[in-house]
N, C-alpha and C. Protein backbone atom coordinates (compact mmCIF):
# COMPACT_ATOMS: atom_id res chain seq x y z
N UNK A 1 -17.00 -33.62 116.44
CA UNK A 1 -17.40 -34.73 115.62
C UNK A 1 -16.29 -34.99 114.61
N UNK A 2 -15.89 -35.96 114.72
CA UNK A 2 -14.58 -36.58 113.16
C UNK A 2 -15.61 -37.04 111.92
N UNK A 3 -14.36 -37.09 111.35
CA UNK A 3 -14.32 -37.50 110.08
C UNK A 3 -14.36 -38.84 109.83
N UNK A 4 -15.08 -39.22 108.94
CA UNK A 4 -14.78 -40.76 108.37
C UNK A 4 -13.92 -41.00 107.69
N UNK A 5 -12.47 -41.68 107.64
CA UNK A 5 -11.30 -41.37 106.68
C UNK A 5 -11.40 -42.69 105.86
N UNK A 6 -12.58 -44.01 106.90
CA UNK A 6 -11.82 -44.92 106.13
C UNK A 6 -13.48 -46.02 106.14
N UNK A 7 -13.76 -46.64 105.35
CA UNK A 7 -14.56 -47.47 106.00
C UNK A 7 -14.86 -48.66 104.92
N UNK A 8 -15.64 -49.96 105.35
CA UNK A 8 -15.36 -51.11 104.15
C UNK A 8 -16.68 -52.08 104.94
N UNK A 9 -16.85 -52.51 104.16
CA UNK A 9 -17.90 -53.30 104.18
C UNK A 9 -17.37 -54.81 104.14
N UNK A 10 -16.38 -55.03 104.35
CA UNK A 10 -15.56 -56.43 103.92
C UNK A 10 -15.71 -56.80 105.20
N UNK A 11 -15.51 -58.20 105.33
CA UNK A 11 -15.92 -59.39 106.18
C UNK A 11 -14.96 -60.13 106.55
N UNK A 12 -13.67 -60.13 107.38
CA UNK A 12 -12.97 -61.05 107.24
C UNK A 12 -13.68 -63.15 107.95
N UNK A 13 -13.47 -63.51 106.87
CA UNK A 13 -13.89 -65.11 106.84
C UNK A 13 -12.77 -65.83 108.26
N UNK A 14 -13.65 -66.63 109.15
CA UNK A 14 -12.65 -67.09 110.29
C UNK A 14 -11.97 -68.71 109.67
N UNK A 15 -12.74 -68.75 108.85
CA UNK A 15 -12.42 -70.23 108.25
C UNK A 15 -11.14 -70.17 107.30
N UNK A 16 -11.07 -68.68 106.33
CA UNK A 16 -10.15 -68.57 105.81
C UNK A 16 -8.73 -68.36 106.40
N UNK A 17 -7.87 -69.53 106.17
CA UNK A 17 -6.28 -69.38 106.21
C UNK A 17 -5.66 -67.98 105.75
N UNK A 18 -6.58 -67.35 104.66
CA UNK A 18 -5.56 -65.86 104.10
C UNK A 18 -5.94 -64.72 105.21
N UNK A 19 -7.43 -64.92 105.11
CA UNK A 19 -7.53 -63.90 106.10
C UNK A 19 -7.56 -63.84 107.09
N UNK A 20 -6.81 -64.95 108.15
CA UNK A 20 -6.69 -65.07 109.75
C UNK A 20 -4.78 -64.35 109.32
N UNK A 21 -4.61 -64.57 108.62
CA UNK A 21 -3.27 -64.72 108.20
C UNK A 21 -2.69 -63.57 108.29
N UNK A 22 -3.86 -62.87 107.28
CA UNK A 22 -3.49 -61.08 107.28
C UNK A 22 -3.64 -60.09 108.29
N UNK A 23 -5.16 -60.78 109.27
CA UNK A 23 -5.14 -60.09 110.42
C UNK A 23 -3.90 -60.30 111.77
N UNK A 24 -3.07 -61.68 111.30
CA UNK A 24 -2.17 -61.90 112.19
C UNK A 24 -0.55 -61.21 111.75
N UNK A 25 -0.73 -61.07 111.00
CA UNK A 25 0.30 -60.14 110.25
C UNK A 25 0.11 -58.76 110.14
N UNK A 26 -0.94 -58.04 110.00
CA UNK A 26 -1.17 -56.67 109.99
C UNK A 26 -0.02 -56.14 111.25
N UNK A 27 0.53 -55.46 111.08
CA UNK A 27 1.38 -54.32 111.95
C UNK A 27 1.02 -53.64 113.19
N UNK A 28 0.97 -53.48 114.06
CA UNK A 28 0.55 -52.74 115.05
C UNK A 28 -0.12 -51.38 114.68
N UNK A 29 1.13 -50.79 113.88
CA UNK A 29 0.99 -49.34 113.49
C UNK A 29 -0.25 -49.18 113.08
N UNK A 30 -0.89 -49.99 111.94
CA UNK A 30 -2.34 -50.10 111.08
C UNK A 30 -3.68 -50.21 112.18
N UNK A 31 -3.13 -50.62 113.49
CA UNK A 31 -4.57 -49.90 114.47
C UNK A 31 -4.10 -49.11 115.74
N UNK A 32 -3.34 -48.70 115.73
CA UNK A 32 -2.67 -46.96 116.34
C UNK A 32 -1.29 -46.54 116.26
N UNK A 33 -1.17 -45.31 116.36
CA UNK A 33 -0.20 -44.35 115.81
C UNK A 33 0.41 -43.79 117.00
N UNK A 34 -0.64 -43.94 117.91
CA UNK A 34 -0.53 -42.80 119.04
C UNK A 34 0.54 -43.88 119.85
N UNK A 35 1.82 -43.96 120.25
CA UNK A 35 2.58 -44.07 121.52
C UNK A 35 2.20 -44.37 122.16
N UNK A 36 1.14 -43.54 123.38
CA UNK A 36 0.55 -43.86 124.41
C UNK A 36 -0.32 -44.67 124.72
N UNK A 37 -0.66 -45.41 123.66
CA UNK A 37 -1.49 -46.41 123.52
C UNK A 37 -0.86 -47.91 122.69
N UNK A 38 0.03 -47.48 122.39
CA UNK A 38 0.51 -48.84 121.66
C UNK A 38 0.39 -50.16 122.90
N UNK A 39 0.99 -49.94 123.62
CA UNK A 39 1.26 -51.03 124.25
C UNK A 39 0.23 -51.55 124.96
N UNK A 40 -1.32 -51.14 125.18
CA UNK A 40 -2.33 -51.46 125.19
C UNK A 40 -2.73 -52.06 124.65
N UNK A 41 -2.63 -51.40 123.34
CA UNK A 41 -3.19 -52.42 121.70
C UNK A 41 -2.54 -53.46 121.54
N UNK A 42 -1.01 -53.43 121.94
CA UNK A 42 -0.59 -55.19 121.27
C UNK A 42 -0.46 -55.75 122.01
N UNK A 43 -1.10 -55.51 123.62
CA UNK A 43 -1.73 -57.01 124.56
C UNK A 43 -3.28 -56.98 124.09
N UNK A 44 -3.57 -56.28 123.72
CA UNK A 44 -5.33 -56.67 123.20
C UNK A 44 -5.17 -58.07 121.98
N UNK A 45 -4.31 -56.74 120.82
CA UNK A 45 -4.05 -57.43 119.55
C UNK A 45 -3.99 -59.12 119.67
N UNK A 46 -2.70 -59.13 120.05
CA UNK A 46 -1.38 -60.27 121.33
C UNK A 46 -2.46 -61.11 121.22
N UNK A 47 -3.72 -61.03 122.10
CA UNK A 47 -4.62 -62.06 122.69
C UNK A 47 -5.69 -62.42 121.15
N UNK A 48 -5.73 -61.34 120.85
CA UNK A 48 -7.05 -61.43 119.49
C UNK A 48 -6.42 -62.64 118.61
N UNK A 49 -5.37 -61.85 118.04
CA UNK A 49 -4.49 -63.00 117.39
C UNK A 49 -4.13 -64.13 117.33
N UNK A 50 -3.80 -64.54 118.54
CA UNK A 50 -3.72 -65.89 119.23
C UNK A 50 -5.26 -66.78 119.32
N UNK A 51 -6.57 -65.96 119.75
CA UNK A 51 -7.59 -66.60 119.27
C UNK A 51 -8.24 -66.92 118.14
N UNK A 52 -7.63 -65.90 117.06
CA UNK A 52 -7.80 -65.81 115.82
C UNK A 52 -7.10 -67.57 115.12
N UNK A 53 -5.91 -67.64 115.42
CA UNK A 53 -5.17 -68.56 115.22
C UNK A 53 -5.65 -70.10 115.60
N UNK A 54 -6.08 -70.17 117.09
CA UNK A 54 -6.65 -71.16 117.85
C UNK A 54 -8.14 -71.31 117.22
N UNK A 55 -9.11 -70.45 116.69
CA UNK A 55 -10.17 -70.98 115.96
C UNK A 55 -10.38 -71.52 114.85
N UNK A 56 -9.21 -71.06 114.14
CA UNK A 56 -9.34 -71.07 112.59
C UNK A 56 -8.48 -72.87 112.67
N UNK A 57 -7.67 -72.83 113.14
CA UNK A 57 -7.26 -74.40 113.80
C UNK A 57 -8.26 -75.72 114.14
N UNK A 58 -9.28 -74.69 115.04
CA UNK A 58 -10.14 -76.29 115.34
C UNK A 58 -10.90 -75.92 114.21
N UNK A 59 -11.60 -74.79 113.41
CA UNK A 59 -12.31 -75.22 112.12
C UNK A 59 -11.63 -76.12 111.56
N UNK A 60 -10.15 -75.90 111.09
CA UNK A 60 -9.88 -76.85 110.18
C UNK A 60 -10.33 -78.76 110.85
N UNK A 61 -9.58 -78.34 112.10
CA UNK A 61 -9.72 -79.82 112.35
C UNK A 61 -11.07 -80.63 112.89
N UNK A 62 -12.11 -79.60 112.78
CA UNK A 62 -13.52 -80.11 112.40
C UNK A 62 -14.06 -80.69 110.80
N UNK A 63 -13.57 -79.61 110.20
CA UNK A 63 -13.61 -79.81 108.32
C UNK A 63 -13.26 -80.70 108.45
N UNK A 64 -11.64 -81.30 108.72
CA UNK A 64 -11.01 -82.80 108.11
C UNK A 64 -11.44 -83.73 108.47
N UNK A 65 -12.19 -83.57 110.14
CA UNK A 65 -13.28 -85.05 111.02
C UNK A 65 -14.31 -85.41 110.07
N UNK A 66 -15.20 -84.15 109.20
CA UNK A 66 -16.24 -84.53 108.66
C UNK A 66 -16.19 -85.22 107.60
């Protein structure tokens, strides 16, 4: 059984520009360490990101229609 080293109750907002921003900027390193897995994670990431980007886009360009 592990340890809990880290944990947060925070919400990132999809509407918010800062925080699509930060999750598209966060580093690889900040969700694994391990080598053998990196390159797993940043075609996962790769794709997350890119949808992250593409939603927060048509929000906006729903906001500005209304």
């Amino acid at each position: 059984m592990g340890e809990t080293l880290f944990t947060s109750t925070y919400t990132p907002d999809p509407k918010s520009a800062l925080d699509v921003l930060a999750f598209v900027l966060t580093p690889l390193e900040a969700f694994t360490t391990d080598p053998d897995e990196a390159e797993a994670v940043a075609e996962i990431l790769g794709a997350a990101k890119a949808e992250a980007i593409e939603r927060w886009q048509a929000m906006r360009s729903e906001a500005t229609r209304d």
